[in-house]
N, C-alpha and C. Protein backbone atom coordinates (compact mmCIF):
# COMPACT_ATOMS: atom_id res chain seq x y z
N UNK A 1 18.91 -30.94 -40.08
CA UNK A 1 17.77 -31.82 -39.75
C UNK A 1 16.82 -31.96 -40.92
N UNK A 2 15.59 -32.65 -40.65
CA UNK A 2 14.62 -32.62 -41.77
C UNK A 2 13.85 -31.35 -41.63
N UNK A 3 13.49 -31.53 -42.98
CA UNK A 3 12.93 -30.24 -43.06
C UNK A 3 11.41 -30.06 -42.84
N UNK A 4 10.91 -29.61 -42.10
CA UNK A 4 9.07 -29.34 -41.65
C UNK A 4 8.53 -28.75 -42.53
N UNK A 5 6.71 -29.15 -43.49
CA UNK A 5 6.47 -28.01 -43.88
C UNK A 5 6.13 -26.92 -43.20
N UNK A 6 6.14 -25.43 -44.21
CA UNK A 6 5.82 -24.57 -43.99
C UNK A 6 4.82 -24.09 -43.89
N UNK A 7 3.91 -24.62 -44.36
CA UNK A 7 2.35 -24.47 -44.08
C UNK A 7 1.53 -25.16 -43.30
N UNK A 8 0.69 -24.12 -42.66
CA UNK A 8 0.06 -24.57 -41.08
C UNK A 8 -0.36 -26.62 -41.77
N UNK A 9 -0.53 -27.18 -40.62
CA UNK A 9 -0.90 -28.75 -40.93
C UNK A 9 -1.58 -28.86 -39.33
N UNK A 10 -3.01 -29.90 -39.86
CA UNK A 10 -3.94 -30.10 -38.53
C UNK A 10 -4.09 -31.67 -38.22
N UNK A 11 -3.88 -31.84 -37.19
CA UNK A 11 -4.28 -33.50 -36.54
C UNK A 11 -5.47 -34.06 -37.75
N UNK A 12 -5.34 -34.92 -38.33
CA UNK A 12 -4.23 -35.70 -37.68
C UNK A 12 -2.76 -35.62 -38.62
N UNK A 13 -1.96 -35.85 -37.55
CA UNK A 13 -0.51 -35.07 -38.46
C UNK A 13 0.13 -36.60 -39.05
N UNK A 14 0.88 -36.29 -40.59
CA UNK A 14 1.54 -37.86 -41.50
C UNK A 14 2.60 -38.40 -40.41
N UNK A 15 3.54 -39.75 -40.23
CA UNK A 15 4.32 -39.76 -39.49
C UNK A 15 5.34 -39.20 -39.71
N UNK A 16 5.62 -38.63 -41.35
CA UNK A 16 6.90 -38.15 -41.70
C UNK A 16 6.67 -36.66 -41.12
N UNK A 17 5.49 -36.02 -41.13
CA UNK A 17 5.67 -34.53 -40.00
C UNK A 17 6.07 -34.60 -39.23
N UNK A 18 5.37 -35.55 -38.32
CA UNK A 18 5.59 -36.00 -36.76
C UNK A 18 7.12 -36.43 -36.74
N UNK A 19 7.58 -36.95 -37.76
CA UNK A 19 9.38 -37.31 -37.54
C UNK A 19 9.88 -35.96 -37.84
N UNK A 20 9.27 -35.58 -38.54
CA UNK A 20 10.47 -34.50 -39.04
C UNK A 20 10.21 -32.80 -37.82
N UNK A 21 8.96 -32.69 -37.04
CA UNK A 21 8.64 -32.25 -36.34
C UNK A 21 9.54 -32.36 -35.15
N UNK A 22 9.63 -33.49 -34.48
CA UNK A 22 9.90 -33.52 -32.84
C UNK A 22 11.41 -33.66 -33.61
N UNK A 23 11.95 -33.92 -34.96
CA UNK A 23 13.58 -33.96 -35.09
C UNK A 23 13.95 -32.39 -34.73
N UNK A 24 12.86 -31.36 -34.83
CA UNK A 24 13.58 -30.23 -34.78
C UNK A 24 13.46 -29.17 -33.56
N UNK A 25 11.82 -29.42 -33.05
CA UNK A 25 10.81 -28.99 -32.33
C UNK A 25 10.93 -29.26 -30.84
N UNK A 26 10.77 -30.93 -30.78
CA UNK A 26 10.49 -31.78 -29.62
C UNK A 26 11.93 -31.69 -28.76
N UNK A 27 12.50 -32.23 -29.64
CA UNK A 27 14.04 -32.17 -29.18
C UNK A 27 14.63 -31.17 -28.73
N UNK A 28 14.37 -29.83 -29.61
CA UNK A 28 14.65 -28.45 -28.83
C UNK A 28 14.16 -28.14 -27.39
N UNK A 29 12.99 -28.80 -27.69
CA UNK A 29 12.18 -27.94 -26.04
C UNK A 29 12.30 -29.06 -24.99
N UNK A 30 12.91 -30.29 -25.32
CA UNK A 30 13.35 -31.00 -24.33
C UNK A 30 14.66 -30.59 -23.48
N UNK A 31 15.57 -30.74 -24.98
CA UNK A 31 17.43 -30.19 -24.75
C UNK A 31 17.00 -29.02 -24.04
N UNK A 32 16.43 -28.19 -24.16
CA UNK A 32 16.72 -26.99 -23.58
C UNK A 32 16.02 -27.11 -22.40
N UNK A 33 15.08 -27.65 -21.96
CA UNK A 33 14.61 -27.97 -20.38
C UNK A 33 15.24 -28.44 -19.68
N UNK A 34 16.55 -29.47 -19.99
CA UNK A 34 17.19 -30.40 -19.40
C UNK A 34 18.52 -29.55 -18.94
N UNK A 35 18.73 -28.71 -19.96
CA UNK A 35 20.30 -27.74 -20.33
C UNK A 35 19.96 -26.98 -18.83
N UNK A 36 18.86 -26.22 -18.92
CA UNK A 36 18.18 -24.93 -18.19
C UNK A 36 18.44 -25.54 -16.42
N UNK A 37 17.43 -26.35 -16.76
CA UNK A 37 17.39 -27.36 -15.42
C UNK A 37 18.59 -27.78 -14.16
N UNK A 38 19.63 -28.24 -15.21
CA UNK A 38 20.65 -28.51 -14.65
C UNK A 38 21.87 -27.18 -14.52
N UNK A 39 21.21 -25.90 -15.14
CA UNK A 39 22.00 -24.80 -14.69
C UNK A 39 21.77 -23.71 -13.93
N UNK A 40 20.66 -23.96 -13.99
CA UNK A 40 19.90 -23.25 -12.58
C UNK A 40 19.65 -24.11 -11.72
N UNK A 41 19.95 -25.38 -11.49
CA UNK A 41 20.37 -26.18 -10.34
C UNK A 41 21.02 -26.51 -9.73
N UNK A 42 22.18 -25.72 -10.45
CA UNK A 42 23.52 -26.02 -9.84
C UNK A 42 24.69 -24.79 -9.33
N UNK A 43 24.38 -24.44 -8.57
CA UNK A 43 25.35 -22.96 -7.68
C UNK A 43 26.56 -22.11 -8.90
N UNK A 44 27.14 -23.59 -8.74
CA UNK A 44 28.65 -23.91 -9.20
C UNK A 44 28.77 -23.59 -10.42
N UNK A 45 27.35 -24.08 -11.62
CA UNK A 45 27.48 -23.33 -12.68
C UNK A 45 26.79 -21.96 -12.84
N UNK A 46 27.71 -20.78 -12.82
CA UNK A 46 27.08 -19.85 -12.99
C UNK A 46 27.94 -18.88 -14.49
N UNK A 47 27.14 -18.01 -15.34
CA UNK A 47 27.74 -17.15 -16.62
C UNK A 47 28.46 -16.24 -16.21
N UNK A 48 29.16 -15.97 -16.65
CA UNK A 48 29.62 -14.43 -16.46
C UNK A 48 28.91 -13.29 -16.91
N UNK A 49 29.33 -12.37 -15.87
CA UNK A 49 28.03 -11.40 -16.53
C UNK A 49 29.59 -9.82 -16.09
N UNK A 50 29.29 -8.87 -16.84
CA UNK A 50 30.16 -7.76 -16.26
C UNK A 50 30.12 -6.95 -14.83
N UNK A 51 29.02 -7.30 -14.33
CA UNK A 51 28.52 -6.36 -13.37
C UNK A 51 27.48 -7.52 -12.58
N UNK A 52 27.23 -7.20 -11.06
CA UNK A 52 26.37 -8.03 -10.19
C UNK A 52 25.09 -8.04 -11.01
N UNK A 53 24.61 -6.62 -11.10
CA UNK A 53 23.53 -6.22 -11.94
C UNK A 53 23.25 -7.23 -13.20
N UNK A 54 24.46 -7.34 -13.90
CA UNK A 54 23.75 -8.37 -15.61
C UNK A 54 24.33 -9.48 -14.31
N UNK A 55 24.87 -9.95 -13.64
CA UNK A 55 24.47 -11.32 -13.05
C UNK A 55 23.35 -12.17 -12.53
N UNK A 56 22.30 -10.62 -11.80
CA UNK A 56 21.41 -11.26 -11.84
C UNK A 56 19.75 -11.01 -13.00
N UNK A 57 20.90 -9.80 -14.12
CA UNK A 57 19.39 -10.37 -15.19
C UNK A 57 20.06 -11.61 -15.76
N UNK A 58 21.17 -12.06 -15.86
CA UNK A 58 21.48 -13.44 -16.69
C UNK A 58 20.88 -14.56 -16.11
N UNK A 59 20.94 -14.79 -14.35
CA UNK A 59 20.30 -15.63 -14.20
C UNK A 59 18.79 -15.43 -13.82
N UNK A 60 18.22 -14.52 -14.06
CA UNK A 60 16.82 -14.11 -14.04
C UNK A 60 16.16 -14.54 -15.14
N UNK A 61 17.21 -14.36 -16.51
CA UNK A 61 17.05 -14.77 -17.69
C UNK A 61 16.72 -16.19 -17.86
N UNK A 62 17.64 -16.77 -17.38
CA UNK A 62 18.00 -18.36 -17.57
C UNK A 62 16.65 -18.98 -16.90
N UNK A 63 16.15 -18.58 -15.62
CA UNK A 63 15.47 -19.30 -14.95
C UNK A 63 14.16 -18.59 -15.88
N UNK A 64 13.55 -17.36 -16.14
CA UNK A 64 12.53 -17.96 -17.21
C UNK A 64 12.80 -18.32 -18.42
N UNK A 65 14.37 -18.85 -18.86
CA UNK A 65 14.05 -19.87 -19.77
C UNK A 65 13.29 -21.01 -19.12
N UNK A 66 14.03 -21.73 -18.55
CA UNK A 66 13.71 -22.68 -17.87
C UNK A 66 12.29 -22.88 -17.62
N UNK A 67 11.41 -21.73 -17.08
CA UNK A 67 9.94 -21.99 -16.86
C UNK A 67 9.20 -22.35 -18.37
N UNK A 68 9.50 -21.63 -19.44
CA UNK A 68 9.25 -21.37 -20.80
C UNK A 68 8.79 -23.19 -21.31
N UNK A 69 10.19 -23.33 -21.26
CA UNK A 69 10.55 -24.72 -21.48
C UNK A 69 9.90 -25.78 -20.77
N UNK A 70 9.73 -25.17 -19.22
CA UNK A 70 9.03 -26.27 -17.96
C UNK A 70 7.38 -26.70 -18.78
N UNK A 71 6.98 -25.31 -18.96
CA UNK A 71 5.34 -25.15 -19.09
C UNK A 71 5.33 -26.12 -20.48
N UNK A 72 6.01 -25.57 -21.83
CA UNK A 72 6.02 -26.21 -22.51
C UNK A 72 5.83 -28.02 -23.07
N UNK A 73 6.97 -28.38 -22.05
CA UNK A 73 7.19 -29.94 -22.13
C UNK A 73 5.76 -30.50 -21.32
N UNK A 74 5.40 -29.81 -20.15
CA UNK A 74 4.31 -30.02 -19.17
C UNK A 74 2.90 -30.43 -20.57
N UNK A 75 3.45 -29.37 -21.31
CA UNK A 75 2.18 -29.26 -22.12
C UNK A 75 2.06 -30.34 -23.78
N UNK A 76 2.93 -30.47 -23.71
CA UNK A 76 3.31 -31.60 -24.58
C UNK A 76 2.78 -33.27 -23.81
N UNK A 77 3.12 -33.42 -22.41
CA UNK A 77 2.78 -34.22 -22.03
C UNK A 77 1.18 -34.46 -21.33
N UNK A 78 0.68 -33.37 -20.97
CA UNK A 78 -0.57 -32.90 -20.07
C UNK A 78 -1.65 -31.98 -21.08
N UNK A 79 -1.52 -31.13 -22.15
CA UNK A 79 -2.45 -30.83 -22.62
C UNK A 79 -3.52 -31.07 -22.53
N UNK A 80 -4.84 -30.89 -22.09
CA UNK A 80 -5.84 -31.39 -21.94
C UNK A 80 -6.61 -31.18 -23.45
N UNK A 81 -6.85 -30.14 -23.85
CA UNK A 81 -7.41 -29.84 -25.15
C UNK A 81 -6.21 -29.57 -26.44
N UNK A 82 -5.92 -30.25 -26.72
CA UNK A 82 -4.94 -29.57 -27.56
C UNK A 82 -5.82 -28.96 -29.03
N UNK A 83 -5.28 -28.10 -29.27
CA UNK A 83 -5.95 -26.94 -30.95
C UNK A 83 -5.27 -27.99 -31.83
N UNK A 84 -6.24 -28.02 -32.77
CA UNK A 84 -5.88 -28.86 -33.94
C UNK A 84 -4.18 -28.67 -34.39
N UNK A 85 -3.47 -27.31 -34.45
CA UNK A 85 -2.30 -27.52 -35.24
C UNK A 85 -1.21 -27.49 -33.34
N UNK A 86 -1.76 -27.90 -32.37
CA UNK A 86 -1.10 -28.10 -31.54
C UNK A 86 -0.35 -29.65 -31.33
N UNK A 87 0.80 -29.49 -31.40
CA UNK A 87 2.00 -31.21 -31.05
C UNK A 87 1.84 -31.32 -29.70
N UNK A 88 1.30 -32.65 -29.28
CA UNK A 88 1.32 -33.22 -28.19
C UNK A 88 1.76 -34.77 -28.31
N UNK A 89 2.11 -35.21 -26.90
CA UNK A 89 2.89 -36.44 -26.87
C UNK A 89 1.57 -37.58 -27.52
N UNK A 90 0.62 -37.60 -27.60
CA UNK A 90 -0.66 -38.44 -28.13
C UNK A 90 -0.35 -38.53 -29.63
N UNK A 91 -0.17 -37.77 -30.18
CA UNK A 91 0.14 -37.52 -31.49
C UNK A 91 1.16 -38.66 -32.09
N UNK A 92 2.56 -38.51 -31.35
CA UNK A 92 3.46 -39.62 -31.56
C UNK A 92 2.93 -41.26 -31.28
N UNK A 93 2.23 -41.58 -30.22
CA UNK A 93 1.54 -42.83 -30.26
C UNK A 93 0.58 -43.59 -30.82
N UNK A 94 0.61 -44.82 -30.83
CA UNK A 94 -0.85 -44.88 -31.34
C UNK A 94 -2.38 -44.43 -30.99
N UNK A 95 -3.45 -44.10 -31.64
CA UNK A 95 -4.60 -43.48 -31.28
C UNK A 95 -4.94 -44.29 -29.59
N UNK A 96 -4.77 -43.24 -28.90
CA UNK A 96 -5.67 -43.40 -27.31
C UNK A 96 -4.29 -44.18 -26.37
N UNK A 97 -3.65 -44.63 -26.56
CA UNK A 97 -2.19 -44.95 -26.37
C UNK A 97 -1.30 -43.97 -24.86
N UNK A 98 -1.36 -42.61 -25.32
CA UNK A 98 -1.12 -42.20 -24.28
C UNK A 98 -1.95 -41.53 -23.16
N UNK A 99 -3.48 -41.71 -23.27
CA UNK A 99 -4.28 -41.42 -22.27
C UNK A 99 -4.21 -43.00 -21.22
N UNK A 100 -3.82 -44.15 -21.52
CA UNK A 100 -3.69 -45.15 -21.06
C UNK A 100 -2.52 -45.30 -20.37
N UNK A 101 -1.09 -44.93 -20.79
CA UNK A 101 0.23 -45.04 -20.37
C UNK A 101 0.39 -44.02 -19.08
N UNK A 102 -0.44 -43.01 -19.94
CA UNK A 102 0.21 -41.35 -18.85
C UNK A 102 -0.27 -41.91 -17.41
N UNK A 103 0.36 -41.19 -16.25
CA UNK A 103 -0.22 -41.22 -14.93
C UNK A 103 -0.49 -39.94 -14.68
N UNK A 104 -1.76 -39.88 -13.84
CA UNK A 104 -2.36 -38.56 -13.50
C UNK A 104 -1.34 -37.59 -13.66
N UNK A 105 -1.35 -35.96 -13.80
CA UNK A 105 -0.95 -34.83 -13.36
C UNK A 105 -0.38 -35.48 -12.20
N UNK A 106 0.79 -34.83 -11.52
CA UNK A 106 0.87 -35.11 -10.54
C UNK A 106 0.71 -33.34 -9.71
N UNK A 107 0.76 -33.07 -8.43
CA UNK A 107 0.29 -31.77 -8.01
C UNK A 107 0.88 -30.88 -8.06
N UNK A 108 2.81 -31.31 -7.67
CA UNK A 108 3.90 -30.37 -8.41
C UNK A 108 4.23 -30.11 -9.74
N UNK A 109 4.06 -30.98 -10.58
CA UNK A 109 3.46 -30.59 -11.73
C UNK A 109 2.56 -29.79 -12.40
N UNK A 110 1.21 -29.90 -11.96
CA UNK A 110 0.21 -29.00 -11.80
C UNK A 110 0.43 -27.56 -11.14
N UNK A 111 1.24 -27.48 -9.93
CA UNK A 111 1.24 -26.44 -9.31
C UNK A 111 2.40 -25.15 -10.44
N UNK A 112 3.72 -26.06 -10.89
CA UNK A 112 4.55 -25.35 -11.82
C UNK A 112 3.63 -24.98 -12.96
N UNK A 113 3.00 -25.77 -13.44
CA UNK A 113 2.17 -25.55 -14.79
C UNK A 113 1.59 -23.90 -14.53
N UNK A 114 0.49 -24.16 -13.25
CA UNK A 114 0.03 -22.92 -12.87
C UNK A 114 1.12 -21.78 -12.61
N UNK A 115 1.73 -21.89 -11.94
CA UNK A 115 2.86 -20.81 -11.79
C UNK A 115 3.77 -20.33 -12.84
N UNK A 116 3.61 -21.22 -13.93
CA UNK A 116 4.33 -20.76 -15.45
C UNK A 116 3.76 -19.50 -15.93
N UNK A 117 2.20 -20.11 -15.78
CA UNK A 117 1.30 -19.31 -16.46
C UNK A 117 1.42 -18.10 -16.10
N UNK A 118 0.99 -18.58 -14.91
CA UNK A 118 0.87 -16.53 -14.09
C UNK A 118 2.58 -15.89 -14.02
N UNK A 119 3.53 -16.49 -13.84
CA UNK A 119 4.74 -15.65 -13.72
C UNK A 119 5.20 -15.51 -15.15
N UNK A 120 5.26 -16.24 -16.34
CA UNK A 120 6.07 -15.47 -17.53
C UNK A 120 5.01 -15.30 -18.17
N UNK A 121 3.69 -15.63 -18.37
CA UNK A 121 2.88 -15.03 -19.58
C UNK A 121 2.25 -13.72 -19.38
N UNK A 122 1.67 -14.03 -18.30
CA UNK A 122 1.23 -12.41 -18.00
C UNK A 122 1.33 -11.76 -16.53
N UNK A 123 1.03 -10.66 -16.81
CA UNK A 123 1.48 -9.71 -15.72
C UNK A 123 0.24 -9.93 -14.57
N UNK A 124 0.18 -10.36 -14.07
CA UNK A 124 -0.60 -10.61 -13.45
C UNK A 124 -0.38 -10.09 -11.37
N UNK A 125 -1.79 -10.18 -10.40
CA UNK A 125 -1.12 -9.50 -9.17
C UNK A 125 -1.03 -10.72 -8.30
N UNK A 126 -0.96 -12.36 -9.28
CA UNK A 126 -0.16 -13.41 -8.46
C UNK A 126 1.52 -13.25 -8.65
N UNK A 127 1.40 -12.72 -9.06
CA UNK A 127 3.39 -12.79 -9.27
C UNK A 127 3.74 -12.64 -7.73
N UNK A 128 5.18 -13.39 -7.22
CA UNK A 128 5.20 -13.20 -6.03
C UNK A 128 6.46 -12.42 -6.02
N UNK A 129 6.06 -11.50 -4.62
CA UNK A 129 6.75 -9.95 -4.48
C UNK A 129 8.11 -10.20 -3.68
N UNK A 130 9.36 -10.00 -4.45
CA UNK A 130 10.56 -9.94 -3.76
C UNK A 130 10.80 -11.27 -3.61
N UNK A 131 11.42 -11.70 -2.70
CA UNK A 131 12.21 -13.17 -2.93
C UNK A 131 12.29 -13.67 -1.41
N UNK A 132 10.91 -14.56 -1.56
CA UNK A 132 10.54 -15.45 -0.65
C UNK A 132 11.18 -16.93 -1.08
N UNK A 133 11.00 -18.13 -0.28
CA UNK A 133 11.31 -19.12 -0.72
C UNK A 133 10.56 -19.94 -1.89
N UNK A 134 9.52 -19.57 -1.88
CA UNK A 134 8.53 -19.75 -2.71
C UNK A 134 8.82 -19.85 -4.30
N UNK A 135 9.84 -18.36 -4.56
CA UNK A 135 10.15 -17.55 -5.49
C UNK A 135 11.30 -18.72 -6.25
N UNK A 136 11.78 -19.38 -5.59
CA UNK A 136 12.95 -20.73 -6.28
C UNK A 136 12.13 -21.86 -6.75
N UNK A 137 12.47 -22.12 -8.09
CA UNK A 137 12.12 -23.24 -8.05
C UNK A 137 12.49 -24.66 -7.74
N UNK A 138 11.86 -25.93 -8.08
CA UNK A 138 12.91 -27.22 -7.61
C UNK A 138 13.32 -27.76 -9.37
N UNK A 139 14.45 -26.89 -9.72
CA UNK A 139 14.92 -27.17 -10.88
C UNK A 139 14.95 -28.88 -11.21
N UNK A 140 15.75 -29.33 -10.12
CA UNK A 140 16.36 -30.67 -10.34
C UNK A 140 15.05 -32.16 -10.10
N UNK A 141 14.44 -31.50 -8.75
CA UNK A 141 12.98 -32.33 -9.08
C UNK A 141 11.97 -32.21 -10.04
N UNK A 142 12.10 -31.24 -10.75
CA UNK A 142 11.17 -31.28 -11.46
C UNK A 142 11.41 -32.00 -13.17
N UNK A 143 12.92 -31.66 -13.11
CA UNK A 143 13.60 -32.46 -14.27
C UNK A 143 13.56 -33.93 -13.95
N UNK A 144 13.82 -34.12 -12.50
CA UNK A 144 13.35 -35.71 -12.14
C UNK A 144 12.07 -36.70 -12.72
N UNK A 145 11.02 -35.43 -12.04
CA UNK A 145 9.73 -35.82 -12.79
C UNK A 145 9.21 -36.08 -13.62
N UNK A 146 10.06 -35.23 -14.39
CA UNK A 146 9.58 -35.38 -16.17
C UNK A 146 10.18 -36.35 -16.52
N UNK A 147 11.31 -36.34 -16.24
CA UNK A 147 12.12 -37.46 -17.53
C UNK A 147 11.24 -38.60 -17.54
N UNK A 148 11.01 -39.71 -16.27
CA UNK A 148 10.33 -40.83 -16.79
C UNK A 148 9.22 -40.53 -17.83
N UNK A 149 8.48 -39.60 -17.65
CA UNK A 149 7.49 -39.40 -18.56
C UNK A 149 7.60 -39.16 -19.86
N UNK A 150 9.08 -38.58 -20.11
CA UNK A 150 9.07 -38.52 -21.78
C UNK A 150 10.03 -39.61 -21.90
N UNK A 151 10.33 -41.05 -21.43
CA UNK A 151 10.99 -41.77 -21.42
C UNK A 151 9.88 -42.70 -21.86
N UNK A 152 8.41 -42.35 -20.92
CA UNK A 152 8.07 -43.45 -21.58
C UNK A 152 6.98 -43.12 -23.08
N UNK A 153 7.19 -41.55 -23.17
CA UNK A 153 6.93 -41.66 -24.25
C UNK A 153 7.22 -41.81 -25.69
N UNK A 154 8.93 -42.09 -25.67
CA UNK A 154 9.65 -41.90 -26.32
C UNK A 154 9.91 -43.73 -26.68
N UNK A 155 10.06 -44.34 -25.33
CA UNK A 155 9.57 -45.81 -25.35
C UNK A 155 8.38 -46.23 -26.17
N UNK A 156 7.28 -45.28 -26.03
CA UNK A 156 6.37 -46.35 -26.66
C UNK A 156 5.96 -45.60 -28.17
N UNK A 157 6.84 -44.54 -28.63
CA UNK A 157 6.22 -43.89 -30.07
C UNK A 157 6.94 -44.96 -31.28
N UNK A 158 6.18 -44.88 -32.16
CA UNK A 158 6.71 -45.24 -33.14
C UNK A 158 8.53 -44.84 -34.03
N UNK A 159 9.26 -45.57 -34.49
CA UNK A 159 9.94 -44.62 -34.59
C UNK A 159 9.90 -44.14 -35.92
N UNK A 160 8.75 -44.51 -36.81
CA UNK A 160 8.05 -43.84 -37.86
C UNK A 160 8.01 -42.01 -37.28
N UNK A 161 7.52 -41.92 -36.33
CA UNK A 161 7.05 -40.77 -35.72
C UNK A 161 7.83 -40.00 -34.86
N UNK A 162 8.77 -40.82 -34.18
CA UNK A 162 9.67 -40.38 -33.21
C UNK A 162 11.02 -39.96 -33.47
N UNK A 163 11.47 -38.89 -33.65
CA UNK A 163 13.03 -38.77 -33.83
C UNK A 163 14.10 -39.48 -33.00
N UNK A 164 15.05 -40.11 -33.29
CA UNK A 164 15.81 -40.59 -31.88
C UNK A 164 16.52 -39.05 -31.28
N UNK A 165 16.14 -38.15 -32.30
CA UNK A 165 17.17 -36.79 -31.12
C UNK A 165 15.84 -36.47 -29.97
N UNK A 166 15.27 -37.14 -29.89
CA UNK A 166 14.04 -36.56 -28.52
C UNK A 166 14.36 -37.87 -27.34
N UNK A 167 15.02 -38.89 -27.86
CA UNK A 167 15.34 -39.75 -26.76
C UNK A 167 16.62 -39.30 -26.52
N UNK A 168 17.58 -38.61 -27.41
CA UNK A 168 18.76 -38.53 -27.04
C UNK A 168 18.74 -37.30 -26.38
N UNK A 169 18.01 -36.30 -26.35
CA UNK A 169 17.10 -34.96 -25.58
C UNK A 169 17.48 -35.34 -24.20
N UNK A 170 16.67 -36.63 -24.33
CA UNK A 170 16.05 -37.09 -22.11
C UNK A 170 17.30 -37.10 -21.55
N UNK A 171 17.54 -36.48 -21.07
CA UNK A 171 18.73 -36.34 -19.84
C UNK A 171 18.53 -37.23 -18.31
């Protein structure tokens, strides 16, 4: 791929960062939301593991990839404050562009966002105990959700700015 510099860089970012950024960055944390999504959504695909035991840290594993990745993209698209050397989908558009396009948070959105937080970042005494229904997530709706949204942000970036591997990402 292209190569990113190595030294920290603050908004506003050149378009050749921003290309050479989401060619390596954007695209990763999409592909891998989409990968995650559709394998913890699906019974049928499951890893091998040697023992029940690594079966269920593999898919214990997988599914906080999956949140990692959930919160992430959430935050690419929803950031409210982003820190100067933080990539958000605004960045790729033109100035004020995607506060106009985006549609509200929606509440399952919001609600995963929150539940990212408290279940993989910190230890916290919301974590929920043992395995209620609660405890699953909706892998496949929530990959539903997103896609239009980085569809249409991928629609409306420049492609000065936009890698095509972040449209070829959207699953």
């Amino acid at each position: 791929g292209m190569a990113v510099p190595l030294t920290p860089t603050t908004r506003p970012f050149s378009d050749s960062y921003l290309l050479a950024y989401s060619d390596e960055h954007v695209a990763y944390e999409i592909d891998m939301f989409f990968w995650l999504a559709e394998l913890c959504g699906s019974p049928s695909l499951r890893l091998a593991a040697p023992s029940a035991a690594d079966t269920t840290r593999l898919n214990n594993v997988l599914i906080e990839g999956f949140v990692v990745h959930l919160r992430n993209v959430i935050d690419i698209l929803y950031l409210e404050k982003p820190k100067p050397t933080d990539v958000v989908a605004a960045d790729f558009l033109p100035t004020g562009a995607w506060d106009s396009l985006r549609p509200a948070m929606s509440s399952s959105l919001e609600a995963a966002r929150t539940r990212a937080n408290k279940e993989i970042a910190h230890l916290t005494t919301d974590r929920i105990a043992g395995s209620p229904p609660a405890k699953v997530w909706d892998f496949q709706g929530l990959a539903n959700e997103i896609r239009p949204l980085l569809r249409l942000v991928s629609a409306n970036a420049p492609s000065s700015r936009l890698s095509p591997k972040v449209a070829a990402a959207i699953r």
